[in-house]
PDB file of N, CA and C in Angstrom:
ATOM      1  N   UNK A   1      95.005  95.613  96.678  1.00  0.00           N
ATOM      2  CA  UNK A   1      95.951  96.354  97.481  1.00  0.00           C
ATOM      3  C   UNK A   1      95.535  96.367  98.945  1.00  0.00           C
ATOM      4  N   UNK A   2      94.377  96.336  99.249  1.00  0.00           N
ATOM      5  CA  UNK A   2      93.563  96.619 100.331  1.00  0.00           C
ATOM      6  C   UNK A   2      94.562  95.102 101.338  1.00  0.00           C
ATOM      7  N   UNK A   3      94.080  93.916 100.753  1.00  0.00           N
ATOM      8  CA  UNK A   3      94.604  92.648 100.997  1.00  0.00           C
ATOM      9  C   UNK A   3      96.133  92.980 101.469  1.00  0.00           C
ATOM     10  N   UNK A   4      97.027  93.415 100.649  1.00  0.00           N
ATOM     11  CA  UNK A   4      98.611  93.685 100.952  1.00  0.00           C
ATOM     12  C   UNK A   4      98.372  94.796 101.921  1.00  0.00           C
ATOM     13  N   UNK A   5      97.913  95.650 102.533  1.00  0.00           N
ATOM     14  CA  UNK A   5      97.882  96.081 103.408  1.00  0.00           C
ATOM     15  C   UNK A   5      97.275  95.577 104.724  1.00  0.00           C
ATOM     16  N   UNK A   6      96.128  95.224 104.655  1.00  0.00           N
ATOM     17  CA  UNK A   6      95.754  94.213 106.133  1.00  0.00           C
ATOM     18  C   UNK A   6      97.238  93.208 106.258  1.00  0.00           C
ATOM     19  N   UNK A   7      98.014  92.482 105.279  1.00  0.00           N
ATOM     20  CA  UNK A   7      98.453  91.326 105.665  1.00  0.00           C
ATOM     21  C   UNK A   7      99.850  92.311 106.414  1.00  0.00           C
ATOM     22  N   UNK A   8     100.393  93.646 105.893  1.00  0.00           N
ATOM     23  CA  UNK A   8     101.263  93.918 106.213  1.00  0.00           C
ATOM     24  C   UNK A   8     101.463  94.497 107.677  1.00  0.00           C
ATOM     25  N   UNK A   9     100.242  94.958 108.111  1.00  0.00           N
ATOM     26  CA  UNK A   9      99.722  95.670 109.274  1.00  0.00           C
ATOM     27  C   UNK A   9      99.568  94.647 110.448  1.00  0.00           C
ATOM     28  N   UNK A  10      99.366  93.294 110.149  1.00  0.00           N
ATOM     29  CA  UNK A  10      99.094  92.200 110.900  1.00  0.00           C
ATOM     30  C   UNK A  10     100.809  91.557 110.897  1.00  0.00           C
ATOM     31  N   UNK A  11     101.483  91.636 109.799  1.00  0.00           N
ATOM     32  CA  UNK A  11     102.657  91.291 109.932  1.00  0.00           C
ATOM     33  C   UNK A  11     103.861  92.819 110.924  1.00  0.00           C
ATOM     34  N   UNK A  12     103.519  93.607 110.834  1.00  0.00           N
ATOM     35  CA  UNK A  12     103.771  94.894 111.712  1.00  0.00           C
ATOM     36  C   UNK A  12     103.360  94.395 113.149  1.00  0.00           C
ATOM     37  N   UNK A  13     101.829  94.116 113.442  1.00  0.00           N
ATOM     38  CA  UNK A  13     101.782  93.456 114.638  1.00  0.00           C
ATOM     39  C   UNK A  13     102.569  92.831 115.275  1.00  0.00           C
ATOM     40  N   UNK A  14     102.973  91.659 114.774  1.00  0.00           N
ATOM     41  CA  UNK A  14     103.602  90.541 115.246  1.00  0.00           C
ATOM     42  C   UNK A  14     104.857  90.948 115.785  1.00  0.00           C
ATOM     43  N   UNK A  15     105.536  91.683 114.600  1.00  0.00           N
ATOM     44  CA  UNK A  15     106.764  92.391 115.355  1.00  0.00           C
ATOM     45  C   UNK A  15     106.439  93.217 116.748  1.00  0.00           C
ATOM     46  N   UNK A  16     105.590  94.178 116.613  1.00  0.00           N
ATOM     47  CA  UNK A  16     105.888  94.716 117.707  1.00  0.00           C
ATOM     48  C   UNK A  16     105.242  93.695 119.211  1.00  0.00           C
ATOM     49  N   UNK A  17     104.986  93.004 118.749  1.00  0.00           N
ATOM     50  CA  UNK A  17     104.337  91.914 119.952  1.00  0.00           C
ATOM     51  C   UNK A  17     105.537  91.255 120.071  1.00  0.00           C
ATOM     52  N   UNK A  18     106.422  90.922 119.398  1.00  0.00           N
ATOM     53  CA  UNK A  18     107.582  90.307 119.875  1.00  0.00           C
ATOM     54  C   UNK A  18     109.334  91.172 119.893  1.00  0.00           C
ATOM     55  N   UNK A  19     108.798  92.458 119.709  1.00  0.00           N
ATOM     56  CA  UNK A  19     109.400  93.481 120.444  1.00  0.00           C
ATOM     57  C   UNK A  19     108.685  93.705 122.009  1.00  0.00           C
ATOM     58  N   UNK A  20     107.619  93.223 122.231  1.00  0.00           N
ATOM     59  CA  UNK A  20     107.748  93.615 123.655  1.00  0.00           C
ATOM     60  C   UNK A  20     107.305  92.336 124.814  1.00  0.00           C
ATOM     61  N   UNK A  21     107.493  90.925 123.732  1.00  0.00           N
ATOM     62  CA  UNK A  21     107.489  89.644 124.808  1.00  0.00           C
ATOM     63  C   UNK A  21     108.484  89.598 125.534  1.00  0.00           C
ATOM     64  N   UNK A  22     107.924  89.129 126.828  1.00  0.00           N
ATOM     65  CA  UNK A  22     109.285  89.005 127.635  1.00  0.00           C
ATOM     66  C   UNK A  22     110.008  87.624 127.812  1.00  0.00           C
ATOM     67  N   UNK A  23     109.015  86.622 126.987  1.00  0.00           N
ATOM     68  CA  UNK A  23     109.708  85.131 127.173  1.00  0.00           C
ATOM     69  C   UNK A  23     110.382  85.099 125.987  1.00  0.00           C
ATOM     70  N   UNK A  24     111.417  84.319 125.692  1.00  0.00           N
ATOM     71  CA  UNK A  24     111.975  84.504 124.482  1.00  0.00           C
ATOM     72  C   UNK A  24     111.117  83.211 123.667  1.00  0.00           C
ATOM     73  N   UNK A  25     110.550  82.275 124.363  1.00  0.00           N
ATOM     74  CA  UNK A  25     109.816  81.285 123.547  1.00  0.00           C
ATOM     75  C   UNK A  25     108.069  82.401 122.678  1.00  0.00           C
ATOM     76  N   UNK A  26     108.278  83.086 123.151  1.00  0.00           N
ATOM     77  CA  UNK A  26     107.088  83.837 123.217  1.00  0.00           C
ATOM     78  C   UNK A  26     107.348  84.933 121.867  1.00  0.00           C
ATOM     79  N   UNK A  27     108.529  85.657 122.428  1.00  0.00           N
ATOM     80  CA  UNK A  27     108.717  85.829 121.782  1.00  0.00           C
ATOM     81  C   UNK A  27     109.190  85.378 119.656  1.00  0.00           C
ATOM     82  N   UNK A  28     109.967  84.588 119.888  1.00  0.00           N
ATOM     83  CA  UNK A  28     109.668  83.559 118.653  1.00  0.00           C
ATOM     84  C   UNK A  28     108.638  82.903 117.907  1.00  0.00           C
ATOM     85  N   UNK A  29     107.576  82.910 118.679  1.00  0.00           N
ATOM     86  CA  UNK A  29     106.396  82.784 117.982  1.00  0.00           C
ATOM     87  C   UNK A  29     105.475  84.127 117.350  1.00  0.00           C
ATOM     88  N   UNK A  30     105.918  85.003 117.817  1.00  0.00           N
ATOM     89  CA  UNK A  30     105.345  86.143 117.441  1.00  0.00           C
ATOM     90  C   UNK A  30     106.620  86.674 115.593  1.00  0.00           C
ATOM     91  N   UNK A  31     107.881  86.499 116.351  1.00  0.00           N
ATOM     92  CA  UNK A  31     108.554  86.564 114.641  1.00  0.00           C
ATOM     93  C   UNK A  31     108.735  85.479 113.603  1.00  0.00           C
ATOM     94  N   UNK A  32     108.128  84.337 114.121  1.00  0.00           N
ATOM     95  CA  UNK A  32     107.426  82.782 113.610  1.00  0.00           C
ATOM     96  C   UNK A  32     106.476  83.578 112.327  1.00  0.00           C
ATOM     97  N   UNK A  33     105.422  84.459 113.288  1.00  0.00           N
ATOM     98  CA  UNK A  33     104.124  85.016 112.800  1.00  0.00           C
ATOM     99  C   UNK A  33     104.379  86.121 111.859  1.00  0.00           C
ATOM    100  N   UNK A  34     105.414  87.166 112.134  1.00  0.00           N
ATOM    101  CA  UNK A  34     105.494  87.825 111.146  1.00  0.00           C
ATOM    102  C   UNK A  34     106.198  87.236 110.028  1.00  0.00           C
ATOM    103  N   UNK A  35     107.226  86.380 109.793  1.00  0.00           N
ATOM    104  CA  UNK A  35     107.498  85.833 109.001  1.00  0.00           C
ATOM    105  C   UNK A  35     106.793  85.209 108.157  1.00  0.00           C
ATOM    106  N   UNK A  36     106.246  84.557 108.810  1.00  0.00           N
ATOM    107  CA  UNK A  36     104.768  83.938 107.790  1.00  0.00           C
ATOM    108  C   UNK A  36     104.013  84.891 106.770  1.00  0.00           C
ATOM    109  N   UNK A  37     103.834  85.816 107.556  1.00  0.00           N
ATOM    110  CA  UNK A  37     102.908  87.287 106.994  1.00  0.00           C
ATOM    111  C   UNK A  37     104.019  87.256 105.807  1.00  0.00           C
ATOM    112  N   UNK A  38     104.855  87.539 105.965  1.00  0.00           N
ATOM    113  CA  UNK A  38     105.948  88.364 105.078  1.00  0.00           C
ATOM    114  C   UNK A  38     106.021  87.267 103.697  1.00  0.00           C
ATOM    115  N   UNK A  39     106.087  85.890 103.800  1.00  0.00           N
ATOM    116  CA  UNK A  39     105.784  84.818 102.943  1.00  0.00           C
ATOM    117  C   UNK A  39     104.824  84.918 101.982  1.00  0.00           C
ATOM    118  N   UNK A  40     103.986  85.263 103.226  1.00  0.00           N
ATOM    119  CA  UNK A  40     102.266  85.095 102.292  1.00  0.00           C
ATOM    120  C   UNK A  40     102.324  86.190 101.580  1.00  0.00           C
ATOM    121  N   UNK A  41     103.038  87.570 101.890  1.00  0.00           N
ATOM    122  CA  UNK A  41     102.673  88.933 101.161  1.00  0.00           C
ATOM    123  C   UNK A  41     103.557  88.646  99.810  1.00  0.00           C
ATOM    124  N   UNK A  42     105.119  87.881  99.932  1.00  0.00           N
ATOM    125  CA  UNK A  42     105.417  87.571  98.878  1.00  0.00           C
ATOM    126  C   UNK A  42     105.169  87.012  97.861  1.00  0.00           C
ATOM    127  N   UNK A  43     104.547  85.978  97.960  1.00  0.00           N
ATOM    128  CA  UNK A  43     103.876  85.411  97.260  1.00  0.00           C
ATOM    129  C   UNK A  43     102.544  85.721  96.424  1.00  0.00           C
ATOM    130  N   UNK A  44     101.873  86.305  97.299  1.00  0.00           N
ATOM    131  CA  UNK A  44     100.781  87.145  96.237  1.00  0.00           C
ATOM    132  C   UNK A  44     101.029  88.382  95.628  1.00  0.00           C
ATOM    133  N   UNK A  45     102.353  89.292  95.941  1.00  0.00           N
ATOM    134  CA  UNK A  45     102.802  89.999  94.780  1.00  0.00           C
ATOM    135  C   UNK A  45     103.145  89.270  93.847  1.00  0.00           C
ATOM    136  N   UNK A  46     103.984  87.929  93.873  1.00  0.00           N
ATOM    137  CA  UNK A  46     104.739  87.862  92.919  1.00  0.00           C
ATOM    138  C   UNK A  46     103.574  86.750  91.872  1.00  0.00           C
ATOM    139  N   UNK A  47     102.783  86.316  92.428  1.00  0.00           N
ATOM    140  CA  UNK A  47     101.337  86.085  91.958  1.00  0.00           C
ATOM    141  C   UNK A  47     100.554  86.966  90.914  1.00  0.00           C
ATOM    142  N   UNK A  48     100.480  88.529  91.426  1.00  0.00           N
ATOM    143  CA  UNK A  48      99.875  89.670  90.901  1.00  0.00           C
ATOM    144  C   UNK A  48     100.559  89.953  89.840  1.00  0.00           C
ATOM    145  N   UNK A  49     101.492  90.009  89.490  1.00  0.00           N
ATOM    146  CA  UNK A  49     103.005  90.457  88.862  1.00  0.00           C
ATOM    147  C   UNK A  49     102.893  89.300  87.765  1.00  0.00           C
ATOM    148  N   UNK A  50     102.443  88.375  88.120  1.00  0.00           N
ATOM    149  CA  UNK A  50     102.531  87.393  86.930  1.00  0.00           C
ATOM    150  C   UNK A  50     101.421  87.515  85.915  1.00  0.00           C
ATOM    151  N   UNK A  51     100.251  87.645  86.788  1.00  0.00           N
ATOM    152  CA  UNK A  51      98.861  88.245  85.818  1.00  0.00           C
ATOM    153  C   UNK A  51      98.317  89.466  84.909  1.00  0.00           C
ATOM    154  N   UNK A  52      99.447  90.303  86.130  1.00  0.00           N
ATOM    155  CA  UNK A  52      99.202  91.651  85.066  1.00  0.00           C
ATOM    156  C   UNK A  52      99.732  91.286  83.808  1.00  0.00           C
ATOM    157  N   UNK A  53      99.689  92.011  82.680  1.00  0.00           N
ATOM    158  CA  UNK A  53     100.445  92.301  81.159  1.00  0.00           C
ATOM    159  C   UNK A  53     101.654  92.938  81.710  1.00  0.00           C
ATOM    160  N   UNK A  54     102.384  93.013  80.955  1.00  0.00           N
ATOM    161  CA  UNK A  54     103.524  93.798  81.133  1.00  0.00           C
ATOM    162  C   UNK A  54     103.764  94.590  80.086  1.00  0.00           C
ATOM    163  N   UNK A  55     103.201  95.869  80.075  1.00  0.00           N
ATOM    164  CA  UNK A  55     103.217  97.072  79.223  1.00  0.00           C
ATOM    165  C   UNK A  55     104.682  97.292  78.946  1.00  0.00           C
ATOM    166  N   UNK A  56     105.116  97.899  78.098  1.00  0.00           N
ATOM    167  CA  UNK A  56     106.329  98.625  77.849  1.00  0.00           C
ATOM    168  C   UNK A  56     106.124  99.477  76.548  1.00  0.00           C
TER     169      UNK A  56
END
């Protein structure tokens, strides 16, 4: 969990770094970056989700 939180906090970054670029090329690389984050976080839930058991 620790992991899904650094990646989400670094993906939080990015946004607000490209909430306050003033180039728009600049900007785009910064929601380039959170996007990525947001990829990678998907993927290792849906990673985690596969390993657990699934109780019922």
């Amino acid at each position: 969990m620790d992991q899904f939180n650094y990646l989400n906090r670094r993906r939080q970054a990015e946004l607000n770094h490209a909430e306050l670029a003033a180039c728009p090329v600049e900007r785009g690389k910064h929601e380039e970056l959170a996007r990525a984050y947001a990829k990678i976080i998907s993927v290792l839930r849906r990673q985690e989700e596969a390993f657990l058991p699934r109780i019922r």
